[in-house]
C-alpha atoms as a PDB file:
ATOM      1  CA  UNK A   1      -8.553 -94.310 -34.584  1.00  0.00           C
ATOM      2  CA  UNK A   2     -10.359 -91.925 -31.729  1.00  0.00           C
ATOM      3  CA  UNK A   3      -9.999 -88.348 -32.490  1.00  0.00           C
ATOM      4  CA  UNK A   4      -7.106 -86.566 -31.061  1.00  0.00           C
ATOM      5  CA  UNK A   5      -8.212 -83.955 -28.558  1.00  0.00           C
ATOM      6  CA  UNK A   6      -4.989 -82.907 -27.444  1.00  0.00           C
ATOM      7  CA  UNK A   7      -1.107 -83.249 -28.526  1.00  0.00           C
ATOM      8  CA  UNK A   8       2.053 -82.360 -27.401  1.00  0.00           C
ATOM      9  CA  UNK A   9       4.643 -83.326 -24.684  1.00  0.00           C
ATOM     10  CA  UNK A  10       4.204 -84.567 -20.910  1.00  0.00           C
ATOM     11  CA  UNK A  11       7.198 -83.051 -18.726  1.00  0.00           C
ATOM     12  CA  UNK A  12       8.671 -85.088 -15.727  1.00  0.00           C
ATOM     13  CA  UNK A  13      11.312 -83.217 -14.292  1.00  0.00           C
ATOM     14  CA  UNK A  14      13.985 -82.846 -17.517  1.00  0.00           C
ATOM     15  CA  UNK A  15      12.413 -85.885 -18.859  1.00  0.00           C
ATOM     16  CA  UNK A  16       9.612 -85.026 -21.942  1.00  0.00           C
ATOM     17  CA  UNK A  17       7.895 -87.153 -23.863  1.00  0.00           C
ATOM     18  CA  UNK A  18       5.128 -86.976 -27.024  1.00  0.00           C
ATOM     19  CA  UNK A  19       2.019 -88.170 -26.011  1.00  0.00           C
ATOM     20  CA  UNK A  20      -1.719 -87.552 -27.084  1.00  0.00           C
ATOM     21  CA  UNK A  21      -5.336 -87.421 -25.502  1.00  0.00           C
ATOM     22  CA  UNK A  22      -8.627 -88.886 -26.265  1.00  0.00           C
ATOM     23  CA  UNK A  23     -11.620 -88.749 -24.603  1.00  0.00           C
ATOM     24  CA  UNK A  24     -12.523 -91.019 -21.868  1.00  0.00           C
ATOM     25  CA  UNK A  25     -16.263 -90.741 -21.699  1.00  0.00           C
ATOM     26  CA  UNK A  26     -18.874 -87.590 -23.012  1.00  0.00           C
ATOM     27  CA  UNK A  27     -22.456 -87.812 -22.056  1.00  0.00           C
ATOM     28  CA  UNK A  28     -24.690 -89.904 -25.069  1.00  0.00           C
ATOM     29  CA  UNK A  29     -28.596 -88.384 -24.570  1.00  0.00           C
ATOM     30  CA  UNK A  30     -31.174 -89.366 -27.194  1.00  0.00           C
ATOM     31  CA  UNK A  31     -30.964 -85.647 -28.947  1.00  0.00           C
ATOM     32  CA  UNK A  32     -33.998 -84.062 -30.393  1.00  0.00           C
ATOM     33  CA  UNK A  33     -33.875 -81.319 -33.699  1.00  0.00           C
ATOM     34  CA  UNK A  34     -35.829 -78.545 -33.125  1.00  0.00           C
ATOM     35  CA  UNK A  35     -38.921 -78.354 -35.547  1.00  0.00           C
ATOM     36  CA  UNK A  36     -41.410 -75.876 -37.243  1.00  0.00           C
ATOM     37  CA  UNK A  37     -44.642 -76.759 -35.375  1.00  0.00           C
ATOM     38  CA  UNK A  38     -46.955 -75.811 -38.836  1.00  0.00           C
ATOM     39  CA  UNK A  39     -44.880 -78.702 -41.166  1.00  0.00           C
ATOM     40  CA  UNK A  40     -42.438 -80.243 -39.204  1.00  0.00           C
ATOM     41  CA  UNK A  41     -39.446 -78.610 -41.022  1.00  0.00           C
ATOM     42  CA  UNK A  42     -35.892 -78.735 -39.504  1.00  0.00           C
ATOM     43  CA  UNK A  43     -34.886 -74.983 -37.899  1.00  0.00           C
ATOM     44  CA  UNK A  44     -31.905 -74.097 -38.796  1.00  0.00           C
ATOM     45  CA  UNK A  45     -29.675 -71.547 -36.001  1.00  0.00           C
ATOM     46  CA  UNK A  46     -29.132 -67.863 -37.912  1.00  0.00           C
ATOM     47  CA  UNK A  47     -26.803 -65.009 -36.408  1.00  0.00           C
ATOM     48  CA  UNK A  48     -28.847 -62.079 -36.482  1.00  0.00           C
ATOM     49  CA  UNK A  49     -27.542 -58.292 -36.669  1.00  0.00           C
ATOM     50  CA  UNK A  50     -30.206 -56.580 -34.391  1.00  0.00           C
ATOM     51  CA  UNK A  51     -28.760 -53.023 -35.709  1.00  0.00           C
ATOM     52  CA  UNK A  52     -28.985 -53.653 -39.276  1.00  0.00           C
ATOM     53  CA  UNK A  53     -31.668 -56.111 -38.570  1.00  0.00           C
ATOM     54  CA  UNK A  54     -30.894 -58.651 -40.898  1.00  0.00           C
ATOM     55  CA  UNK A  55     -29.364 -62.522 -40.687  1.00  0.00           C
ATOM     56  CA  UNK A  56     -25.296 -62.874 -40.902  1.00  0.00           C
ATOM     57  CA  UNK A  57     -22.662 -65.394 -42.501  1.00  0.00           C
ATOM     58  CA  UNK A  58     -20.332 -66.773 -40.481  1.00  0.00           C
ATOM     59  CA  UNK A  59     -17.366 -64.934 -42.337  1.00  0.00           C
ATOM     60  CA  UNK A  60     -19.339 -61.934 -41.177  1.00  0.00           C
ATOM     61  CA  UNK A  61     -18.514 -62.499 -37.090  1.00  0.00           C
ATOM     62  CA  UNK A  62     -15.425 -62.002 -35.054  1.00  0.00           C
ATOM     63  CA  UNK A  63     -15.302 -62.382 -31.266  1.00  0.00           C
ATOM     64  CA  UNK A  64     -15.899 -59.540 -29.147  1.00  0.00           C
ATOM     65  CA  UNK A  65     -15.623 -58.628 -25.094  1.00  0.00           C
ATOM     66  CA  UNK A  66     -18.147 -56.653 -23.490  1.00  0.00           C
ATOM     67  CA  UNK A  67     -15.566 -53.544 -21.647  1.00  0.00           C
ATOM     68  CA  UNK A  68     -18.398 -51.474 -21.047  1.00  0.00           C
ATOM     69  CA  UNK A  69     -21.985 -50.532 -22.250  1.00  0.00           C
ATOM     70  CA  UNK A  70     -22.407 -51.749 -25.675  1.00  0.00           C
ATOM     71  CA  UNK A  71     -18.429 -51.805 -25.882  1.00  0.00           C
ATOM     72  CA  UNK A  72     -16.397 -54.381 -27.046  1.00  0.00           C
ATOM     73  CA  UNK A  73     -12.851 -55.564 -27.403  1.00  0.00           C
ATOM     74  CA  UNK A  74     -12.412 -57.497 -30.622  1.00  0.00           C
ATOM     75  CA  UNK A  75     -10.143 -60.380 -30.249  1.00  0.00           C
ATOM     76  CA  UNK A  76      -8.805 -62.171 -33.374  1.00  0.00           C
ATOM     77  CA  UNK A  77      -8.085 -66.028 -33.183  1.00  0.00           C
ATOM     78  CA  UNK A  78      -4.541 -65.160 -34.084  1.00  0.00           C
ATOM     79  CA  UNK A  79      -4.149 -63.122 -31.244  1.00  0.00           C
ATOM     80  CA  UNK A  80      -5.261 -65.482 -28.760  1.00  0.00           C
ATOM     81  CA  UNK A  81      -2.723 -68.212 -30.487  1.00  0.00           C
ATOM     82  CA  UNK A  82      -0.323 -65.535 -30.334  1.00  0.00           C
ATOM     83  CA  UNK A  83      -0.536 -65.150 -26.501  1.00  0.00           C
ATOM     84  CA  UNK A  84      -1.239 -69.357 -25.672  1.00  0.00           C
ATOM     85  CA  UNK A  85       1.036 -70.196 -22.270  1.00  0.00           C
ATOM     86  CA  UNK A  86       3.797 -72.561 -23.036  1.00  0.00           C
ATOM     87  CA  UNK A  87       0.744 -75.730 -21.345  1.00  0.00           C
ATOM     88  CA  UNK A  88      -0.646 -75.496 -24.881  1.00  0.00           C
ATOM     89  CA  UNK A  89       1.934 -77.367 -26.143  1.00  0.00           C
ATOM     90  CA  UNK A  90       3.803 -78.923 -22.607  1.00  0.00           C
ATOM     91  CA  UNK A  91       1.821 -80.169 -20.338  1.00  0.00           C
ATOM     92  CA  UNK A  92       4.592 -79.801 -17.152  1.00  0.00           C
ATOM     93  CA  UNK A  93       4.059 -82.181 -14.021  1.00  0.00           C
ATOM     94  CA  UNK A  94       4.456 -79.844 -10.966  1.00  0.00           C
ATOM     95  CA  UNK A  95       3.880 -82.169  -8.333  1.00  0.00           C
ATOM     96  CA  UNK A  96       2.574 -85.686  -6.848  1.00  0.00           C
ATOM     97  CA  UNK A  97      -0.399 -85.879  -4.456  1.00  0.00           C
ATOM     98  CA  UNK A  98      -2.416 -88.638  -3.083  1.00  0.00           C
ATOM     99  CA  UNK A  99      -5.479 -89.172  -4.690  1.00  0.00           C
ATOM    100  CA  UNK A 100      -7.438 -88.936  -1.168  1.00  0.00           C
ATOM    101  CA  UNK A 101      -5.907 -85.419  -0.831  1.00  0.00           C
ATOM    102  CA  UNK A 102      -7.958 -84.360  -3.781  1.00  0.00           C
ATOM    103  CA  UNK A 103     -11.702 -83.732  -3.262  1.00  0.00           C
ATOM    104  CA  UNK A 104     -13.853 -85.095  -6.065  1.00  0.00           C
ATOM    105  CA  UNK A 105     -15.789 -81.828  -6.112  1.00  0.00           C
ATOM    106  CA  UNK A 106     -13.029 -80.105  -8.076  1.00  0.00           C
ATOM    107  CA  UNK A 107     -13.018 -83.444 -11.152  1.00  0.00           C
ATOM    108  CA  UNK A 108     -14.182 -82.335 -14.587  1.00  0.00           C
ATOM    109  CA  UNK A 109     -13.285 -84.075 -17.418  1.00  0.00           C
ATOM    110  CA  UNK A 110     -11.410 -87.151 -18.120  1.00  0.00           C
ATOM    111  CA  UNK A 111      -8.955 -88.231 -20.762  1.00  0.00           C
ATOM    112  CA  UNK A 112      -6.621 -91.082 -22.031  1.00  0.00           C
ATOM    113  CA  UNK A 113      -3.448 -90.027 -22.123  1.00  0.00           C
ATOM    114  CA  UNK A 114      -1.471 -91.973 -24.675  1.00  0.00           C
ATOM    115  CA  UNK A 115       2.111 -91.955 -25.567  1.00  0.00           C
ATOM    116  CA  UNK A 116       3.491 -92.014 -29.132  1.00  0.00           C
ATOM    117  CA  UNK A 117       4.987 -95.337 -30.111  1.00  0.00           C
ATOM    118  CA  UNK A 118       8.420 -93.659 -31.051  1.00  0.00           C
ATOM    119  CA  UNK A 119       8.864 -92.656 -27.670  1.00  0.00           C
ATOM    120  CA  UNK A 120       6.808 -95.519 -24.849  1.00  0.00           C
ATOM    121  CA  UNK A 121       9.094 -96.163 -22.880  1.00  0.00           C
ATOM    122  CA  UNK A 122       9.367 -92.879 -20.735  1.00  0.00           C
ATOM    123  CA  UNK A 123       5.629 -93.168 -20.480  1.00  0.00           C
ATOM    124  CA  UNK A 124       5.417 -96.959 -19.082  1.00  0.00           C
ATOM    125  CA  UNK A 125       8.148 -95.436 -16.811  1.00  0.00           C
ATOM    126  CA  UNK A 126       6.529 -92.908 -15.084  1.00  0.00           C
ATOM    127  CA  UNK A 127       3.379 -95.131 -15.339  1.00  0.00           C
ATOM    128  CA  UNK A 128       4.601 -97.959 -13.562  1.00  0.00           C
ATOM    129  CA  UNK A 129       6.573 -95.448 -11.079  1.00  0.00           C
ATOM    130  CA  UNK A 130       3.135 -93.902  -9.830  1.00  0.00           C
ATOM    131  CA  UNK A 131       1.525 -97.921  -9.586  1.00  0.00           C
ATOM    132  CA  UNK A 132       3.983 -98.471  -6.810  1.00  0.00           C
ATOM    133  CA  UNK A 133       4.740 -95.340  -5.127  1.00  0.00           C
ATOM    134  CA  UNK A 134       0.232 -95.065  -5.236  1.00  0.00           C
ATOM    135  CA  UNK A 135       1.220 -90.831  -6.145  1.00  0.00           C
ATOM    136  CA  UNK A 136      -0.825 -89.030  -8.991  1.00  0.00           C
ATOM    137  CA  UNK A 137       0.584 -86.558 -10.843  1.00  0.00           C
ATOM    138  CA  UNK A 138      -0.715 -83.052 -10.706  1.00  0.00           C
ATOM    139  CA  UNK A 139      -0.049 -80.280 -13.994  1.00  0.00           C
ATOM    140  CA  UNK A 140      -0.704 -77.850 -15.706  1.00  0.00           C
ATOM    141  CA  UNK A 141      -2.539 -77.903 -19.519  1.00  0.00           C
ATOM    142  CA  UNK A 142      -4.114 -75.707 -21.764  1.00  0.00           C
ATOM    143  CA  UNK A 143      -6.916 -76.520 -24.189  1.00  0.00           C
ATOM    144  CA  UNK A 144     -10.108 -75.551 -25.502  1.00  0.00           C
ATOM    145  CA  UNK A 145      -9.447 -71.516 -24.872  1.00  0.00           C
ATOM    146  CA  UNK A 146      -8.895 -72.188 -21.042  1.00  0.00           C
ATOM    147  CA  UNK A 147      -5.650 -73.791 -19.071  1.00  0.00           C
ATOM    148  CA  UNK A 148      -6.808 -76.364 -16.776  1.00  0.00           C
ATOM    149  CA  UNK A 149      -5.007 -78.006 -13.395  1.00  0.00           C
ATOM    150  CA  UNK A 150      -5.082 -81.624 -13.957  1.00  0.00           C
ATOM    151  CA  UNK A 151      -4.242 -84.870 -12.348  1.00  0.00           C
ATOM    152  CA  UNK A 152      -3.103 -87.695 -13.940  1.00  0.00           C
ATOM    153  CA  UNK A 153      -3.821 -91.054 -12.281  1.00  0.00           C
ATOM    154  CA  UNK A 154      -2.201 -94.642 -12.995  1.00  0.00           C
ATOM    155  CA  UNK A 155      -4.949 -97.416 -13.988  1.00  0.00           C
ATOM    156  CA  UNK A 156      -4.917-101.052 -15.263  1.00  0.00           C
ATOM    157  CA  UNK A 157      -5.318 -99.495 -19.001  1.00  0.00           C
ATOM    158  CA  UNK A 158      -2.503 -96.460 -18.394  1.00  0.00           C
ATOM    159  CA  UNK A 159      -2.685 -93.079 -17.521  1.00  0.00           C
ATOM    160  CA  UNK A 160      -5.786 -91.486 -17.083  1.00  0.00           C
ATOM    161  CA  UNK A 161      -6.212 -87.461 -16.960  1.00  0.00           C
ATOM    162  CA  UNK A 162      -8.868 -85.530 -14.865  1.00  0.00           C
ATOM    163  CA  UNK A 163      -9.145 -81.836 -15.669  1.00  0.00           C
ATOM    164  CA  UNK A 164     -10.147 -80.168 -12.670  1.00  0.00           C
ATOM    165  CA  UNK A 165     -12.005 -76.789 -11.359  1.00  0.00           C
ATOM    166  CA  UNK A 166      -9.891 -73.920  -9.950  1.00  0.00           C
ATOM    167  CA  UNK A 167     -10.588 -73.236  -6.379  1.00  0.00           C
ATOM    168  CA  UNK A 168     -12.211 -69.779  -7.744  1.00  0.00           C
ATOM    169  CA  UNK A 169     -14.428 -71.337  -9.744  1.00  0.00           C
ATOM    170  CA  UNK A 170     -16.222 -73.423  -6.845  1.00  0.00           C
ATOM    171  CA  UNK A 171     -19.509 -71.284  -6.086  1.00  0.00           C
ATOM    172  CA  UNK A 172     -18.678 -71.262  -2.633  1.00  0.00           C
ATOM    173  CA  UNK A 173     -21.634 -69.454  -1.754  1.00  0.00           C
ATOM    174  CA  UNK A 174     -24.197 -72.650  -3.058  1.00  0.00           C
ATOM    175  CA  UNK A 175     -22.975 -74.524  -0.006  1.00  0.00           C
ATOM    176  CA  UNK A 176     -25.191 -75.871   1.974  1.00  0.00           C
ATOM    177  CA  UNK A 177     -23.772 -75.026   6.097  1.00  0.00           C
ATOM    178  CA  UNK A 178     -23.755 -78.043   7.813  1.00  0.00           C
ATOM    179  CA  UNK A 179     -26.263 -78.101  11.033  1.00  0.00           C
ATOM    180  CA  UNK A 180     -25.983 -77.666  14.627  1.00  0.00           C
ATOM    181  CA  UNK A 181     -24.396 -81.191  15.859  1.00  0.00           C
ATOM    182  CA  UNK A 182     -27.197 -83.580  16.564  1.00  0.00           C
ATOM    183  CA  UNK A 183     -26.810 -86.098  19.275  1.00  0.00           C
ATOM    184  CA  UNK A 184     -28.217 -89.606  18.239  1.00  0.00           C
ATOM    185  CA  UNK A 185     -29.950 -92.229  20.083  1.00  0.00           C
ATOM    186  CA  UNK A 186     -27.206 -95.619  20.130  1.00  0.00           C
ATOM    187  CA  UNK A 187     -29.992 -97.889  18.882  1.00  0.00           C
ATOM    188  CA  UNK A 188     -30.778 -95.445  15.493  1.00  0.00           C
ATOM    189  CA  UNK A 189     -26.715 -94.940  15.242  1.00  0.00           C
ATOM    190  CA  UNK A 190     -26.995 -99.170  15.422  1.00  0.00           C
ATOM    191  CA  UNK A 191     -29.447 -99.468  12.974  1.00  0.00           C
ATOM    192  CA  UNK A 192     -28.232 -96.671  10.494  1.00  0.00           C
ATOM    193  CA  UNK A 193     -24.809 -98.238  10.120  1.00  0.00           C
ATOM    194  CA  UNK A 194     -26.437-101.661   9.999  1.00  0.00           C
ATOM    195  CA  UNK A 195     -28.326-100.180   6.854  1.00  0.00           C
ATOM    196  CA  UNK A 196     -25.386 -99.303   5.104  1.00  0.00           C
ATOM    197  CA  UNK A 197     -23.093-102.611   5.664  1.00  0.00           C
ATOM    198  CA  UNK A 198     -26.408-104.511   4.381  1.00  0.00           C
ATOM    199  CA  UNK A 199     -26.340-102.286   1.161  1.00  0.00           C
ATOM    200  CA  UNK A 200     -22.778-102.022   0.893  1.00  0.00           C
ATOM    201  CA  UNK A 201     -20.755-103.962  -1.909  1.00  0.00           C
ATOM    202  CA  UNK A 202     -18.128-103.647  -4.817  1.00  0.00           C
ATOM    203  CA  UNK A 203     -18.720-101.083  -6.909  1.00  0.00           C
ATOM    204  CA  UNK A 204     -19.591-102.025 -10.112  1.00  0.00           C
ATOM    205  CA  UNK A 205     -20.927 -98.852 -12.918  1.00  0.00           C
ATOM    206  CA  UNK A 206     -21.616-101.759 -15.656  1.00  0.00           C
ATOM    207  CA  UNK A 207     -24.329-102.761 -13.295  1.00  0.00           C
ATOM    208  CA  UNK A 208     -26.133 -98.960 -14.149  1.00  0.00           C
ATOM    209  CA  UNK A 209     -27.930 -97.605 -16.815  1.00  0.00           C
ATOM    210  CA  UNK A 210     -29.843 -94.622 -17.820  1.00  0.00           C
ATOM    211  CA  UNK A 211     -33.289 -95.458 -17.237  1.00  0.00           C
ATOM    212  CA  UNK A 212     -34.462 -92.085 -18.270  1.00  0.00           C
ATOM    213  CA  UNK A 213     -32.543 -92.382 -21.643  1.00  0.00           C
ATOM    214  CA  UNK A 214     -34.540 -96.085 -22.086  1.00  0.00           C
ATOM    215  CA  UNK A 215     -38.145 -94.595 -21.215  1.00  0.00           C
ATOM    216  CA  UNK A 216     -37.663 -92.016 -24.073  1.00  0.00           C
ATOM    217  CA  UNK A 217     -36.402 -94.230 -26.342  1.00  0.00           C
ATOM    218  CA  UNK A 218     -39.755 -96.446 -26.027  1.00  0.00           C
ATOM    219  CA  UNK A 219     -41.275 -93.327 -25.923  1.00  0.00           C
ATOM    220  CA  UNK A 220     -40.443 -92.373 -29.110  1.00  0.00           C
ATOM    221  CA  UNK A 221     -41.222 -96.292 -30.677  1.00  0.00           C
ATOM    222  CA  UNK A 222     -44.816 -95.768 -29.087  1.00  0.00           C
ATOM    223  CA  UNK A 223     -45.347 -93.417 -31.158  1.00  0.00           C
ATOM    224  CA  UNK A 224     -44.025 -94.129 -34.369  1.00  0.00           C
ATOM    225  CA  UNK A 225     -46.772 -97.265 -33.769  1.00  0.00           C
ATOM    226  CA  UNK A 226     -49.095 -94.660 -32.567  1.00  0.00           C
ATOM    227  CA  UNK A 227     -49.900 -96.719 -29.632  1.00  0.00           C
ATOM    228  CA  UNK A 228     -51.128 -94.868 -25.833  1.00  0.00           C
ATOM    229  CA  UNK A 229     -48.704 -93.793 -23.864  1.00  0.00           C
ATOM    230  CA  UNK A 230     -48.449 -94.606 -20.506  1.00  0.00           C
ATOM    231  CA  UNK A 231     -47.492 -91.925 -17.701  1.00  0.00           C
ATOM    232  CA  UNK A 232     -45.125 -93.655 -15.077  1.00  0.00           C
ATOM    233  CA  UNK A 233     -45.704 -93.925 -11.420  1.00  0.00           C
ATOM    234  CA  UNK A 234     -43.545 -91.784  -9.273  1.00  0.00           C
ATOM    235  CA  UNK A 235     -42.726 -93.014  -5.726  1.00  0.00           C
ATOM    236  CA  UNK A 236     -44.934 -90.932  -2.659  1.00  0.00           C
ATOM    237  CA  UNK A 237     -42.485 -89.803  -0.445  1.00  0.00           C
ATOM    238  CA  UNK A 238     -42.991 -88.090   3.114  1.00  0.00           C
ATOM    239  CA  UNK A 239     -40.623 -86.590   5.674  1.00  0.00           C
ATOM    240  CA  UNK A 240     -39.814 -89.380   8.381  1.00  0.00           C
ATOM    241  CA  UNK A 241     -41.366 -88.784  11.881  1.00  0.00           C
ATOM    242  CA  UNK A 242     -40.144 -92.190  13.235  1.00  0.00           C
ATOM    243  CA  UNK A 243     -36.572 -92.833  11.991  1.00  0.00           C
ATOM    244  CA  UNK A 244     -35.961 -95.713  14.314  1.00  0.00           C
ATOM    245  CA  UNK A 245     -39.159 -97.675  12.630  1.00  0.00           C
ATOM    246  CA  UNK A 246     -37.966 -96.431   9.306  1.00  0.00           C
ATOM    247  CA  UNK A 247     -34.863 -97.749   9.329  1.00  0.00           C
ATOM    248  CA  UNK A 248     -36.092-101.366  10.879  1.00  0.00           C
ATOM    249  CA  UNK A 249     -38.455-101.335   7.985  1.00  0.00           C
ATOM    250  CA  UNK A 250     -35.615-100.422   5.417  1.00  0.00           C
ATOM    251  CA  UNK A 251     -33.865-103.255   6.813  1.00  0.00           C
ATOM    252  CA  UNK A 252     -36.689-105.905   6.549  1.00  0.00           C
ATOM    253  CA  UNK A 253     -37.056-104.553   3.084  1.00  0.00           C
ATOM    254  CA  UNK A 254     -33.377-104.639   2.118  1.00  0.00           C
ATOM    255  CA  UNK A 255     -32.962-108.449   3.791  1.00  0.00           C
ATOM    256  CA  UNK A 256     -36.281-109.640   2.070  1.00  0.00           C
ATOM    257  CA  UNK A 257     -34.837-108.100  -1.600  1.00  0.00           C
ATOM    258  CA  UNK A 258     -31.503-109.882  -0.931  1.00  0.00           C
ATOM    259  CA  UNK A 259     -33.058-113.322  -0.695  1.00  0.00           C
ATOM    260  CA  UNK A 260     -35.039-112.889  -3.169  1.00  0.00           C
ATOM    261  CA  UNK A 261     -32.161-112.008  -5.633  1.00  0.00           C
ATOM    262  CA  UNK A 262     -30.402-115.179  -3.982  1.00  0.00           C
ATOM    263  CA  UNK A 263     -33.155-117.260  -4.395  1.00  0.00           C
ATOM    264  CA  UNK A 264     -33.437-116.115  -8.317  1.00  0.00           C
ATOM    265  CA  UNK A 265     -29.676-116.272  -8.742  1.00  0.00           C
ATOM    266  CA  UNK A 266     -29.395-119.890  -7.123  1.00  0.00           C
ATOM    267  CA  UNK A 267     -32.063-121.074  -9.640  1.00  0.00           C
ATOM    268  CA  UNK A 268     -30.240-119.926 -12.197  1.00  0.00           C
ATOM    269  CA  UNK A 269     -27.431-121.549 -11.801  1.00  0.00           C
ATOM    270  CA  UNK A 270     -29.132-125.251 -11.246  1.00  0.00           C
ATOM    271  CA  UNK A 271     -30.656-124.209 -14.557  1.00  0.00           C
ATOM    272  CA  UNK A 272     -27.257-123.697 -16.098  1.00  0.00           C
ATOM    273  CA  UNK A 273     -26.047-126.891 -14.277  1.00  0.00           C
ATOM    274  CA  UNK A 274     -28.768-128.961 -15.850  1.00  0.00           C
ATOM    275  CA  UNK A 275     -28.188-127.853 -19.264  1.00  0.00           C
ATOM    276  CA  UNK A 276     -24.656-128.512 -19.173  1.00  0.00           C
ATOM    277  CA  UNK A 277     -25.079-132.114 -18.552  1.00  0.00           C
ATOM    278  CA  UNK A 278     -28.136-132.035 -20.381  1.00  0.00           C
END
């Protein structure tokens, strides 16, 4: 069974309910241990007292806030448990929203929210109630030593949860300002949307996959068979002076990859035809 990363009850309006989340996805890199260069020894982390100048068991820490210069407030775990907002344990719908209303800038996590057996019913309730209506809930939760605003969103599986950024924590000031309106030839306005229907299809995310992650990992077979390594070829790229030949060019390109893949996908299938009756 997944680990638990979060339990108590959902609230909808005086109805509650016991339910539990798990993680949805977390990011799988190929992870590297840090090494002594000299022997290739494992490094191990060590808290360090820089006044007494000497290395520190964990029993030996407690938490600390910086009030001033070289002043801190020492917090206790038991005093942060003691002070937890009543999300820790109920997570409290406060209203619905449409999912269009919310901008994707603010999504942070996500989470499988999943009721306890004694008690489903509530759950495929409000579940199926937010399939028709097409409303996601939006609460309140608290976990990991932060409360979150969340939304919860219906899917073919259940509910799914999306912690989400505060509006204060958007760093406003990274935004890029948008330029001085630019007025557009018809023909490159033509063309540009022409691009995108070409390239446009269903979205599927099995049909991605981390390149980067599969270069390392033959990166890392190379040399355990001490054979050359390769550097890979990185694309020359230049600003566009000529957007209108650009984009005819993209298009040829685009058009030419398409029936290729057709032609490779139609021989395929005679292929599988042939075998069949084979």
């Amino acid at each position: 069974m997944p680990a638990t990363v979060w339990k108590g009850y959902l609230s909808f309006g005086l109805v509650s309910f016991p339910i539990r989340l798990f993680a949805a996805a977390r990011p799988e890199p190929i992870r590297f241990h840090l090494l002594h260069k000299k022997d290739f020894s494992r490094v191990k982390e060590v808290y360090y007292c820089a006044l007494e100048d000497k290395p520190l068991d964990r029993a030996e820490i407690v938490k600390g806030y910086e009030s001033g210069k070289d002043e801190y407030v020492v917090i206790e775990p038991g005093e942060l448990k003691k002070i937890a907002p009543p999300t820790a344990t109920v997570m409290e719908i406060l209203q619905f929203a449409r999912m269009e209303e919310i901008d994707p800038i603010l999504l942070q996590n996500s989470y499988y929210v999943a009721p306890e057996k004694a008690l489903s019913r509530p759950y495929a309730l409000l579940l199926e109630a937010m399939r028709q209506t097409k409303y996601n809930a939006i609460a309140k939760i608290a976990m990991h030593g932060r409360e979150h605003i969340a939304v919860l969103r219906p899917s073919g599986q259940g509910i799914v949860l999306h912690t989400m950024f505060f509006v204060e924590e958007l760093h406003a000031m990274n935004q890029v300002k948008p330029a001085a309106a630019e007025r557009f030839d018809a023909k490159e306005l033509a063309l540009a949307k022409r691009l995108i229907e070409t390239l446009a299809a269903p979205f599927r995310p099995e049909q991605y996959h981390d390149e980067y992650k599969r270069r390392v990992q033959e990166l890392i077979e190379k040399k355990q068979k001490g054979q050359k390594i390769t550097p890979a070829k990185q694309p020359r790229k230049a600003p566009v002076i000529d957007i209108m030949t650009a984009l005819q060019q993209s298009l040829a390109r685009t058009a030419a990859a398409q029936h290729s893949a057709g032609s490779a996908a139609s021989k395929r299938s005679v292929r599988s035809r042939k075998a069949k009756t084979a």
